[in-house]
N, C-alpha and C. Protein backbone atom coordinates (compact mmCIF):
# COMPACT_ATOMS: atom_id res chain seq x y z
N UNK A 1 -25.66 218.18 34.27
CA UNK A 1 -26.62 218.12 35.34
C UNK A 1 -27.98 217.66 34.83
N UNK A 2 -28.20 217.71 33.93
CA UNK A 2 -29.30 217.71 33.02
C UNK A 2 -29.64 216.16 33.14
N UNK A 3 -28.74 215.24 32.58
CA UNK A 3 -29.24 213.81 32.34
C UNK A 3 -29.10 213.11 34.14
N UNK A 4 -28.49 213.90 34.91
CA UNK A 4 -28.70 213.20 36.32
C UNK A 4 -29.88 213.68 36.91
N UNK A 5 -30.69 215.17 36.83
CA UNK A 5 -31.93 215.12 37.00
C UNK A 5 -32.90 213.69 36.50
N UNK A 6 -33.11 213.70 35.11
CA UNK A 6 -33.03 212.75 34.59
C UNK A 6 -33.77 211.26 34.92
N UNK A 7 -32.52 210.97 35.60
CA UNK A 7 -32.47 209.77 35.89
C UNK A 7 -32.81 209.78 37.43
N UNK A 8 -32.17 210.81 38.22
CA UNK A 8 -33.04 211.26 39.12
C UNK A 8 -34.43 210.95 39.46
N UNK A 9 -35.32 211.93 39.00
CA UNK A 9 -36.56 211.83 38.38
C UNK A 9 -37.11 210.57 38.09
N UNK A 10 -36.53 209.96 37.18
CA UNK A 10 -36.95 208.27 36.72
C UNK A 10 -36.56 207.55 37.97
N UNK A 11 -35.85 207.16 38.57
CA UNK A 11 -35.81 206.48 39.68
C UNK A 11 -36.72 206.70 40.98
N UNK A 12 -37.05 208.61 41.06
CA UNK A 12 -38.45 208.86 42.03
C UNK A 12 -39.52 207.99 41.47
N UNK A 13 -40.08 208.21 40.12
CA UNK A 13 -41.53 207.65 39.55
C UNK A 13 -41.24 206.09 40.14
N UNK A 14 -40.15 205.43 39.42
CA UNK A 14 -40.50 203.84 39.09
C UNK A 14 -40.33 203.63 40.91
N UNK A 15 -39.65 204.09 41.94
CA UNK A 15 -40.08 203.73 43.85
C UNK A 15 -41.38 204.08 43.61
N UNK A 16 -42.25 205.17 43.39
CA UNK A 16 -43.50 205.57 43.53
C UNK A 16 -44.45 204.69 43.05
N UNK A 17 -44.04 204.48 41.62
CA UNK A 17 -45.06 203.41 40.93
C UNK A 17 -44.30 201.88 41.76
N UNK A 18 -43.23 201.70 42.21
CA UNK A 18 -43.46 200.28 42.93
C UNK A 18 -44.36 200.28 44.66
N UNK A 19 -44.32 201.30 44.82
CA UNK A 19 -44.74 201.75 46.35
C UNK A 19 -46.59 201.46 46.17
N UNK A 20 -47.34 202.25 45.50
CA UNK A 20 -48.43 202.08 44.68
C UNK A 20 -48.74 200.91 44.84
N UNK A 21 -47.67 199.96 43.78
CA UNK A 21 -48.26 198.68 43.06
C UNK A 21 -48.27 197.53 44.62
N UNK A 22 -47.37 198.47 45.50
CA UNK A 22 -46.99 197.16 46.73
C UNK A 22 -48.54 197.68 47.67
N UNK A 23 -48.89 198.88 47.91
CA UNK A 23 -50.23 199.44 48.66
C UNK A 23 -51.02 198.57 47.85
N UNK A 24 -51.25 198.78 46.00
CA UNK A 24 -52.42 197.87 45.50
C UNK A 24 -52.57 196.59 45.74
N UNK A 25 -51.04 195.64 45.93
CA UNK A 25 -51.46 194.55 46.10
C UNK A 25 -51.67 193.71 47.35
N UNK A 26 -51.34 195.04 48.14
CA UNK A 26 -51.08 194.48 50.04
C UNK A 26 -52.81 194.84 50.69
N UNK A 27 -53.39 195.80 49.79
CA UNK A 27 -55.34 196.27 49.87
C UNK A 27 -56.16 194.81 50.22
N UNK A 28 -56.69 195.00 51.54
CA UNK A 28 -57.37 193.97 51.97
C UNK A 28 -58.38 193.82 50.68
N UNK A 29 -58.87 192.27 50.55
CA UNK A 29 -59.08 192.11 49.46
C UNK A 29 -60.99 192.40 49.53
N UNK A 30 -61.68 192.30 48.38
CA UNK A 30 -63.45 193.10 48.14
C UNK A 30 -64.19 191.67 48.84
N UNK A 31 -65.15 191.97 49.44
CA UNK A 31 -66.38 191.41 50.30
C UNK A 31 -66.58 190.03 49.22
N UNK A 32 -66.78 190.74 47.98
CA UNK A 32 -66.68 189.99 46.55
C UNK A 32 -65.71 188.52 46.83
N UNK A 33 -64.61 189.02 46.56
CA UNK A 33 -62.99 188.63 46.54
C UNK A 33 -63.11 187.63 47.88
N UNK A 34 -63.29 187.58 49.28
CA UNK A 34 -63.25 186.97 50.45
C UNK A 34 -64.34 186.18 50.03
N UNK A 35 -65.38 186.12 49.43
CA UNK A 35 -67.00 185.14 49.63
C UNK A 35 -66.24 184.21 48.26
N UNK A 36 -65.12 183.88 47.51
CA UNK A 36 -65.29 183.32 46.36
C UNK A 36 -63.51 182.41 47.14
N UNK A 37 -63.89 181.99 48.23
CA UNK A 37 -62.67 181.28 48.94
C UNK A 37 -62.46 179.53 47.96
N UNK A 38 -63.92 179.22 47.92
CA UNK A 38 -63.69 177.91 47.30
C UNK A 38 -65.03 178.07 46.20
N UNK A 39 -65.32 177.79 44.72
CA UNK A 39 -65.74 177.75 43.53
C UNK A 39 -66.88 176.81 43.92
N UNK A 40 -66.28 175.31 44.02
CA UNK A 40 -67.31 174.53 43.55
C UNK A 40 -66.90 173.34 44.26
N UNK A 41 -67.77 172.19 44.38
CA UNK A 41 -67.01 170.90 44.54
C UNK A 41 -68.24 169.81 44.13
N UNK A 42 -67.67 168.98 43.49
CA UNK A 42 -68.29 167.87 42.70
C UNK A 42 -68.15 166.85 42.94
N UNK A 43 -68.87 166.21 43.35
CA UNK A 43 -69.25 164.93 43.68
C UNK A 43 -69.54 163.50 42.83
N UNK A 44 -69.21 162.32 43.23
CA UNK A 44 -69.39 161.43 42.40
C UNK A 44 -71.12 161.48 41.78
N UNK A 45 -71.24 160.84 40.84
CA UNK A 45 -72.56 160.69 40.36
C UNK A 45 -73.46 159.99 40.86
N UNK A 46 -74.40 160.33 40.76
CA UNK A 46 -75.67 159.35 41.79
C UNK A 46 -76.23 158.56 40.97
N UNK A 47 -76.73 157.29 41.24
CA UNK A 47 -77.85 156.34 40.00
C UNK A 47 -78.87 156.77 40.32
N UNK A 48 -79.62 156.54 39.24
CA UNK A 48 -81.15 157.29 39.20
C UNK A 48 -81.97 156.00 39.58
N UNK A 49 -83.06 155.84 40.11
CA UNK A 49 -83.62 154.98 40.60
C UNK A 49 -84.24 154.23 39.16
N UNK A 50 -84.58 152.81 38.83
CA UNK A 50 -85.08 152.55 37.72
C UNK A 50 -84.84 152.90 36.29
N UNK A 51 -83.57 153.75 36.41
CA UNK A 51 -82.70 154.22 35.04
C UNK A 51 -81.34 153.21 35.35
N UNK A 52 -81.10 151.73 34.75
CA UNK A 52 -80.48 151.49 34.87
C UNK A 52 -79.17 151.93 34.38
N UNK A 53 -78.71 152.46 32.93
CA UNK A 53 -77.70 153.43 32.99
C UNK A 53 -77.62 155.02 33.35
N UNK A 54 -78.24 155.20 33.76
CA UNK A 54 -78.69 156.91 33.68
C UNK A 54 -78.04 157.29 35.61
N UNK A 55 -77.75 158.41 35.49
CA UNK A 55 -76.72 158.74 36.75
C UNK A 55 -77.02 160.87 37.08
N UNK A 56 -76.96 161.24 37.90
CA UNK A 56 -77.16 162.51 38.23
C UNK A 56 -76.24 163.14 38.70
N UNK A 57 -75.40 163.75 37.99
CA UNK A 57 -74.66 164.63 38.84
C UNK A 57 -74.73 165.96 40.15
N UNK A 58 -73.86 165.82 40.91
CA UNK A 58 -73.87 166.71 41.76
C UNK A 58 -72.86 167.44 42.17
N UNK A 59 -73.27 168.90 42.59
CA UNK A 59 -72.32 170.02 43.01
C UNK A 59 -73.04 171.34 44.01
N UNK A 60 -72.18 171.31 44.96
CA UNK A 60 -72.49 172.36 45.56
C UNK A 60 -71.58 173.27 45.28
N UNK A 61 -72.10 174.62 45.15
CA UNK A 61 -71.61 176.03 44.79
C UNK A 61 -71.89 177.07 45.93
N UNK A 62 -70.96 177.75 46.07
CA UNK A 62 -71.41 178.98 46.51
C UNK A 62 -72.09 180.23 45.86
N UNK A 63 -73.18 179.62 45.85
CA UNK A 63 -73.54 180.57 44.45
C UNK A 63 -73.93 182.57 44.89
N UNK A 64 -74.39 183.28 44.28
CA UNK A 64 -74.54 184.56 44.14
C UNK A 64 -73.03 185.05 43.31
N UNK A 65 -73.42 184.49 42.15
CA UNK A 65 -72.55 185.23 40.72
C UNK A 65 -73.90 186.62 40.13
N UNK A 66 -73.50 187.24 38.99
CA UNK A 66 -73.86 188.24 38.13
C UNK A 66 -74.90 189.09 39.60
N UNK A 67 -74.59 189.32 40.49
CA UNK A 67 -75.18 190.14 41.45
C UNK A 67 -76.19 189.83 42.00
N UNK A 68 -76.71 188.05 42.25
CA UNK A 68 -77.58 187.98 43.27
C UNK A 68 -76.90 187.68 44.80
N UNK A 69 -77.81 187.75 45.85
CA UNK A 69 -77.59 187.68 47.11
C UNK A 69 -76.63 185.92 47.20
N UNK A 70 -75.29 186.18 48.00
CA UNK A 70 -74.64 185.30 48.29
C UNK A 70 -75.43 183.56 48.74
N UNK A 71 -75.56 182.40 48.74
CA UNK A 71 -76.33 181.61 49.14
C UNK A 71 -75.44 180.26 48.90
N UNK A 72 -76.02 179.40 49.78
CA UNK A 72 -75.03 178.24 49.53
C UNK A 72 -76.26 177.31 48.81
N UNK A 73 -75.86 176.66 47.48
CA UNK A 73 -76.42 176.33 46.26
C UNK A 73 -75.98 174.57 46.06
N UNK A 74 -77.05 173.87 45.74
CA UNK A 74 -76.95 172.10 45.28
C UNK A 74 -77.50 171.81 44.32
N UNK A 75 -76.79 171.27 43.41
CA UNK A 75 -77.58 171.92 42.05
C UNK A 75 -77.59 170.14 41.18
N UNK A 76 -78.62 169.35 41.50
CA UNK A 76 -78.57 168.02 40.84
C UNK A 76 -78.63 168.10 39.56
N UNK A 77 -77.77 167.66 38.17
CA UNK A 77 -77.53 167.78 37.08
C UNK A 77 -77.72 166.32 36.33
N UNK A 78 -78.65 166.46 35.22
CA UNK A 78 -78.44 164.93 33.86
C UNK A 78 -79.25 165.68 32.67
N UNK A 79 -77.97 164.99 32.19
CA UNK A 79 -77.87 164.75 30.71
C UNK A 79 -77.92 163.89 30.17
N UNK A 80 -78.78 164.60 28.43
CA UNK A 80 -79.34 163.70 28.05
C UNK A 80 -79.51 164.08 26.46
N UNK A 81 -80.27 163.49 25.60
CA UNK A 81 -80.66 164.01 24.49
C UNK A 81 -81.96 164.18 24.65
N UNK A 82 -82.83 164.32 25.49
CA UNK A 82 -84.13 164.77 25.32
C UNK A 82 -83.73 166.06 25.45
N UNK A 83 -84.84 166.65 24.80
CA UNK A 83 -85.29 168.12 25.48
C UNK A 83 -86.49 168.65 25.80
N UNK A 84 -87.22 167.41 26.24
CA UNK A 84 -88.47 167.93 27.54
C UNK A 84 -88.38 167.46 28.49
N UNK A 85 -88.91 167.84 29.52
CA UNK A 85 -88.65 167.00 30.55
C UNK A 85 -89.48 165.66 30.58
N UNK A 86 -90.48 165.47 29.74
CA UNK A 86 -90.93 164.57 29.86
C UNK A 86 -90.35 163.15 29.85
N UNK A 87 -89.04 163.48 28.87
CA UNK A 87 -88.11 162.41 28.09
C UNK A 87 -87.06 162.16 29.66
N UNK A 88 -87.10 162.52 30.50
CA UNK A 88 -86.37 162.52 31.65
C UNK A 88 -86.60 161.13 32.48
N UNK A 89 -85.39 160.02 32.99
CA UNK A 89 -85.71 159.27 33.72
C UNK A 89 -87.17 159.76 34.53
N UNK A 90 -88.43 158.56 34.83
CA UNK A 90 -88.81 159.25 35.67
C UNK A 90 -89.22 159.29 37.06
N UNK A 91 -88.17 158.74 37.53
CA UNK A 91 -87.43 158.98 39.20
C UNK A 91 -87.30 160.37 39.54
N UNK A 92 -87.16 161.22 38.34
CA UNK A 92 -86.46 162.40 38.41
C UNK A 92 -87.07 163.56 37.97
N UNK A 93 -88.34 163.21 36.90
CA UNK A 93 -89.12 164.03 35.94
C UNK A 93 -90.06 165.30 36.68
N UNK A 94 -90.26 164.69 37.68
CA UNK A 94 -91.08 165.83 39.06
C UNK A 94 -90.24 166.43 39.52
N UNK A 95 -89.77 167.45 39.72
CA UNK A 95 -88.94 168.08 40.67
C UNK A 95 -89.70 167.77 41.68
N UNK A 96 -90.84 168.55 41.66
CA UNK A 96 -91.81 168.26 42.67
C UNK A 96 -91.60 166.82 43.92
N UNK A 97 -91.00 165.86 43.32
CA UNK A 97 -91.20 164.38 43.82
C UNK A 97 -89.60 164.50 44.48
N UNK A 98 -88.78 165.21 44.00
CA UNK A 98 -87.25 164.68 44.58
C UNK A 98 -87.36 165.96 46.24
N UNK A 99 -87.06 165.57 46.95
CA UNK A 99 -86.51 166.38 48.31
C UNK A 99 -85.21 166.82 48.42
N UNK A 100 -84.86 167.59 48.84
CA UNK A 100 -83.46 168.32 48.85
C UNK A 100 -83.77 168.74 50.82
N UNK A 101 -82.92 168.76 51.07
CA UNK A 101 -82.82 169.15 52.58
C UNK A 101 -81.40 169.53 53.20
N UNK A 102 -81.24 170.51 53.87
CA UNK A 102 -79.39 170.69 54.43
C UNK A 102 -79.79 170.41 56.07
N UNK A 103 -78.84 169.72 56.36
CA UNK A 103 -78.62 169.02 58.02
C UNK A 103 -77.84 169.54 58.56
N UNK A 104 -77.62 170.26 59.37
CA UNK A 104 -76.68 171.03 60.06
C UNK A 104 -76.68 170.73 61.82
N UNK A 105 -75.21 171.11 62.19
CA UNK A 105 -75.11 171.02 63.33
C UNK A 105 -76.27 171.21 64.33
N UNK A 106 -76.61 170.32 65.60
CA UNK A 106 -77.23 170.94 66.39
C UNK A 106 -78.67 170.33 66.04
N UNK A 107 -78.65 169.38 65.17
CA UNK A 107 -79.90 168.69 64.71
C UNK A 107 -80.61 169.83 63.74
N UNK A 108 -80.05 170.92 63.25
CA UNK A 108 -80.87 171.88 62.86
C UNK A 108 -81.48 171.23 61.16
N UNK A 109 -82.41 171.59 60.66
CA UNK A 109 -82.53 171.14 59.17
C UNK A 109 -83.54 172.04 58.53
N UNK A 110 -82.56 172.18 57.44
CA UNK A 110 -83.31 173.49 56.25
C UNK A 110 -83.98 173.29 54.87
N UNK A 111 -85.10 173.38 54.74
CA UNK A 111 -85.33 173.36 53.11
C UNK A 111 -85.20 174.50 52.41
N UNK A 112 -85.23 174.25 51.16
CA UNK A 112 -84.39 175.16 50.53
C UNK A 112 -85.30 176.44 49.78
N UNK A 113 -84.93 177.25 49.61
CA UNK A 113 -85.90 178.55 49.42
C UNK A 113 -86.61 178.73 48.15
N UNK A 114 -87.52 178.65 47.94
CA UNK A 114 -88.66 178.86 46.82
C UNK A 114 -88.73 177.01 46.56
N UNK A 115 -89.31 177.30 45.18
CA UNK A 115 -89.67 175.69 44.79
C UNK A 115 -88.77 175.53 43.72
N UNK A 116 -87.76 174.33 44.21
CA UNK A 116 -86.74 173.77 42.87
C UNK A 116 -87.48 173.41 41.90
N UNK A 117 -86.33 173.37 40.62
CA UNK A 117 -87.60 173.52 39.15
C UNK A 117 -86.04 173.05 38.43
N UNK A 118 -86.92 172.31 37.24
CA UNK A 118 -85.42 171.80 36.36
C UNK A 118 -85.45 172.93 35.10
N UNK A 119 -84.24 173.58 35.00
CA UNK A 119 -83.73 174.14 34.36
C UNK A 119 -82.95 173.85 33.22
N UNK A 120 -82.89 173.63 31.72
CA UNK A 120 -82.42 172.88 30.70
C UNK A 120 -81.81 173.87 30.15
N UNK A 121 -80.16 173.62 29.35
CA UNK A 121 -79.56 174.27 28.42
C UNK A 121 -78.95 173.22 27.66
N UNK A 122 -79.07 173.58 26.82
CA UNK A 122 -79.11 172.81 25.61
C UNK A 122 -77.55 173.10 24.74
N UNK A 123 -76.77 172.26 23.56
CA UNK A 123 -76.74 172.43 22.63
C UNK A 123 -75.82 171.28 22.26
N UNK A 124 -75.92 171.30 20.44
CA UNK A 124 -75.47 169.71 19.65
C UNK A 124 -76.14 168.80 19.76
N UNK A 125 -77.67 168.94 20.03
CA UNK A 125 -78.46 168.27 20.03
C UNK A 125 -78.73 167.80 21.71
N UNK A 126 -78.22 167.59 22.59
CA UNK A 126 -78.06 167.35 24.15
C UNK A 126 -78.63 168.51 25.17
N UNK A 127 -79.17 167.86 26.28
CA UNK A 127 -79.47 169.33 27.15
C UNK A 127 -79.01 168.74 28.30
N UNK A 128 -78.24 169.26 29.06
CA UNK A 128 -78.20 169.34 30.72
C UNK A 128 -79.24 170.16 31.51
N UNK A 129 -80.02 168.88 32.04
CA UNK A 129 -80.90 169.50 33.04
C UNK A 129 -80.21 169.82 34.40
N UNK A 130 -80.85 171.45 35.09
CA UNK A 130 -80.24 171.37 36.34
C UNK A 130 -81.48 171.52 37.34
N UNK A 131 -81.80 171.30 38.78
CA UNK A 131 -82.26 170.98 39.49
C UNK A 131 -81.86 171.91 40.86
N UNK A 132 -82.08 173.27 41.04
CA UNK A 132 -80.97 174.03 41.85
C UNK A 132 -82.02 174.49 43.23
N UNK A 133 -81.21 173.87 43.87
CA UNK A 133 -81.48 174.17 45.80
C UNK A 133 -80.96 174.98 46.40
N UNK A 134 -81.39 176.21 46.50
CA UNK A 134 -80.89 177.51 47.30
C UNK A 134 -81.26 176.84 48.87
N UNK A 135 -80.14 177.57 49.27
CA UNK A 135 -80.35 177.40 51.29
C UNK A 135 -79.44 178.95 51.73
N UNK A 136 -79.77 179.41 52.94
CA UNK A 136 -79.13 180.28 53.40
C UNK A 136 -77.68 179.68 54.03
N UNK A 137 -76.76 180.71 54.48
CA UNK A 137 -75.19 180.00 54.97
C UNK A 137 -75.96 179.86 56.13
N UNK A 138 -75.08 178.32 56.78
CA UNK A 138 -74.49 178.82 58.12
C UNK A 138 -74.68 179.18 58.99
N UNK A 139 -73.81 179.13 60.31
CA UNK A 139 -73.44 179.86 61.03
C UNK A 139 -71.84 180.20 61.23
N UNK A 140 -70.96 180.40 61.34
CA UNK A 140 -69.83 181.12 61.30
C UNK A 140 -69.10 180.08 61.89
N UNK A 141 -69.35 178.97 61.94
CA UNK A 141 -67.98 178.02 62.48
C UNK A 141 -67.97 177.00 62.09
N UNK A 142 -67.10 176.30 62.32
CA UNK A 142 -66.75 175.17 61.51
C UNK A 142 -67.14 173.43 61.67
N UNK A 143 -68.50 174.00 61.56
CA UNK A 143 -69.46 172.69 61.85
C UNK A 143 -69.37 172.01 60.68
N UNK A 144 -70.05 171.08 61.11
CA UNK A 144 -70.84 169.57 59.62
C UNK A 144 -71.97 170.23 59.23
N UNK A 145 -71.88 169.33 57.93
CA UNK A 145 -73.38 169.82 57.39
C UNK A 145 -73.46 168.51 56.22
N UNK A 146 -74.69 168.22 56.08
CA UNK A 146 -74.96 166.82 55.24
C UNK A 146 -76.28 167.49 54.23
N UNK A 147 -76.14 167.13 53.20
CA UNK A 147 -77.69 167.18 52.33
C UNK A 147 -77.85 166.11 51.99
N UNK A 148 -79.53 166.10 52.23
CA UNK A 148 -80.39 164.89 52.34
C UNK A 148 -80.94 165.17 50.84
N UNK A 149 -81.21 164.41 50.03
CA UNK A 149 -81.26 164.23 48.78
C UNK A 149 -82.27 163.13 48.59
N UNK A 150 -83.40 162.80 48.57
CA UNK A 150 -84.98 162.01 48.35
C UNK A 150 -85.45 161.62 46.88
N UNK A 151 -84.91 160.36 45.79
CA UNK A 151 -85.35 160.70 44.69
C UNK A 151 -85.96 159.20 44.58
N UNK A 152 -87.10 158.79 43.81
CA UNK A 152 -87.12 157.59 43.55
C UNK A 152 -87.12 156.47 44.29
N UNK A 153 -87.48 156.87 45.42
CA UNK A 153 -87.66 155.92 46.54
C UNK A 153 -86.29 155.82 47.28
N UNK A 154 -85.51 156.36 47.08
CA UNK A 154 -84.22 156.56 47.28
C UNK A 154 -83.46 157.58 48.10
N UNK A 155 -82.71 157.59 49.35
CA UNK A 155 -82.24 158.62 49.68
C UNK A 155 -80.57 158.81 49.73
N UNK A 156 -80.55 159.61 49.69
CA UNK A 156 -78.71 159.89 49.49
C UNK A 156 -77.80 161.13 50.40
N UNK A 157 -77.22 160.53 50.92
CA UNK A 157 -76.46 161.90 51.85
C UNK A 157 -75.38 162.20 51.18
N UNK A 158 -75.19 163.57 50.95
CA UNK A 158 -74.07 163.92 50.48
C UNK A 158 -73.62 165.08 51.38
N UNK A 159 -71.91 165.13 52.36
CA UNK A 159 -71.35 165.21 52.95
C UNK A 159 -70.90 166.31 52.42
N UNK A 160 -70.51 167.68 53.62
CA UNK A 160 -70.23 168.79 52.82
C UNK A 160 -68.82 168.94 54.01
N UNK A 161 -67.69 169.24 53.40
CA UNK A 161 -66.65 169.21 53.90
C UNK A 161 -66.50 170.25 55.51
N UNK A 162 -65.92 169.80 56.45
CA UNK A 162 -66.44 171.32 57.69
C UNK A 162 -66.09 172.06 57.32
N UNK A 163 -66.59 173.28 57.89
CA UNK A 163 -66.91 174.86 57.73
C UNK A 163 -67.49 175.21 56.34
N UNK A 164 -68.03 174.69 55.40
CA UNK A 164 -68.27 175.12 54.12
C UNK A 164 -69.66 175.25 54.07
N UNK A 165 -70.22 175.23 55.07
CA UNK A 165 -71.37 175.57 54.58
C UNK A 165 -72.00 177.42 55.21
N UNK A 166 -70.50 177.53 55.83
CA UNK A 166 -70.85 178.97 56.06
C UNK A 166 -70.52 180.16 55.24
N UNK A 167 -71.10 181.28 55.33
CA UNK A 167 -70.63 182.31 54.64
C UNK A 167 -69.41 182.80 54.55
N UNK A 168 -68.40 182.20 52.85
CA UNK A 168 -67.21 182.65 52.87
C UNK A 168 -66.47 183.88 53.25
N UNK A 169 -67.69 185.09 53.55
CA UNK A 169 -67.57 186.52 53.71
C UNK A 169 -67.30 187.19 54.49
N UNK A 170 -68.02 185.99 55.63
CA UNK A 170 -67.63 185.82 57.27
C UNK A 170 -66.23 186.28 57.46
N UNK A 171 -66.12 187.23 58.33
CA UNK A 171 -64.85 187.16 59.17
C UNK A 171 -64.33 185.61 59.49
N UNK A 172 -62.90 185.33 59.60
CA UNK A 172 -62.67 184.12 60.21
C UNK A 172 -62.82 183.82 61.92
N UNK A 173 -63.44 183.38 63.00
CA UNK A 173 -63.52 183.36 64.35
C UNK A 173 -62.26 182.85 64.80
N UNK A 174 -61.81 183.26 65.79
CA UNK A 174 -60.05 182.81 66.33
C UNK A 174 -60.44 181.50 67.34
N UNK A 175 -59.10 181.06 66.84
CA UNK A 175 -59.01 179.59 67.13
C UNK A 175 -59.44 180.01 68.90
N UNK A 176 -59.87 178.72 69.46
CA UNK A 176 -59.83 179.31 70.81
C UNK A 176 -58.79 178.98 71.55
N UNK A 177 -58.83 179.32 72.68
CA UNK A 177 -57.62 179.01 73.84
C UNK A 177 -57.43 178.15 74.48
N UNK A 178 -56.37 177.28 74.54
CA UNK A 178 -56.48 175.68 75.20
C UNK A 178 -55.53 175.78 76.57
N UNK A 179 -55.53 175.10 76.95
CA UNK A 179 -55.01 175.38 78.41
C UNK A 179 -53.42 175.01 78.28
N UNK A 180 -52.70 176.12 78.49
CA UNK A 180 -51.25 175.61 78.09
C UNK A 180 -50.67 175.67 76.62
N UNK A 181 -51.39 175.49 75.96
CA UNK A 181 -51.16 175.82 74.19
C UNK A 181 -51.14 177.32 73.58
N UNK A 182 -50.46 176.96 72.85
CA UNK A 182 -49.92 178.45 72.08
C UNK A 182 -51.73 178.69 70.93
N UNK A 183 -51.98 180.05 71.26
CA UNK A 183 -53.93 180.31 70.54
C UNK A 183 -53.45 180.03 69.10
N UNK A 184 -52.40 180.66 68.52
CA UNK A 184 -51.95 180.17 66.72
C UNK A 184 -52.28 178.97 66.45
N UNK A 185 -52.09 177.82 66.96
CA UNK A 185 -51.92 176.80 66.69
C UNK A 185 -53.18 175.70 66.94
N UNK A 186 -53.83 174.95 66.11
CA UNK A 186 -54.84 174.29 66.29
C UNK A 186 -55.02 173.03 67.26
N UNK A 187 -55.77 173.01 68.26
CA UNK A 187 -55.82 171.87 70.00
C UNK A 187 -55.57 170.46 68.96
């Protein structure tokens, strides 16, 4: 009787510990966890005005990592081997001089919060400068949104895929109701 307790016993724990592991992994997922739906997206490179090889990268992020407030983030990037800014194309050398702007549905348009400033990290001799444009999300649906980008006499739209410019954290809003159509399914 002894080794069928036993095994008994071992077969209660390992349902319990699978029951557990199926509650842990079925746990609606952290506020955290829902706002980190999509990372990043990168965009072709921009030419710098009067830098005939010289080019700027771009990416919008959803940024609020290491515990700041969630924000939707455009962050113009070049590299280089200087490491002042002085040594910087200078189409580009002012932050001050480049415009950043988000266009949103509804004719609405946002500049971006505090004053952008180029930010350099360095190493192997090279620094990537970054150039970072905080904006608030959104609104909760799945509009357009364009950033207007001003450098060098130069302007540039860069296209932000729909719904991404809202807060990933957002509840999702239900499709609406079409006349005759099943609500699951998109008009």
């Amino acid at each position: 009787m002894g080794p069928f307790l036993s095994h008994k016993l071992m077969a209660r724990r390992c349902l319990l510990l699978a029951v557990g592991l199926l509650a842990w992994a079925g746990a609606p997922p952290s506020t955290v966890a829902q706002a980190r739906v999509w990372q990043r997206i990168a965009y072709p490179s921009l030419p710098i005005p009067g830098a005939e090889h010289e080019r700027m990268n771009v990416l919008v992020i959803p940024g609020g990592r290491s515990g700041e407030p969630f924000h939707l983030r455009l962050d113009l990037q070049w590299s280089g081997m200087s490491v002042t800014i002085a040594d910087m194309p200078r189409a580009i050398a002012d932050a001050t001089a480049i415009g950043v702007k988000l266009h949103t549905a509804g004719g609405k348009v946002a500049l971006p919060e505090g004053t952008p400033r180029w930010v350099g990290v360095g190493s192997g001799g090279g620094v990537t400068w970054s150039l970072i444009s905080i904006f608030s999300w959104g609104r909760n649906a799945l509009d357009e949104a364009w950033f207007e980008v001003r450098a060098g006499g130069q302007v540039y739209w860069i296209e932000m895929p729909y719904g991404l410019a809202r807060n990933p954290a957002d509840p999702e809003l239900p499709i609406p109701l079409a006349a005759g159509r099943n609500s699951r399914r998109p008009c």
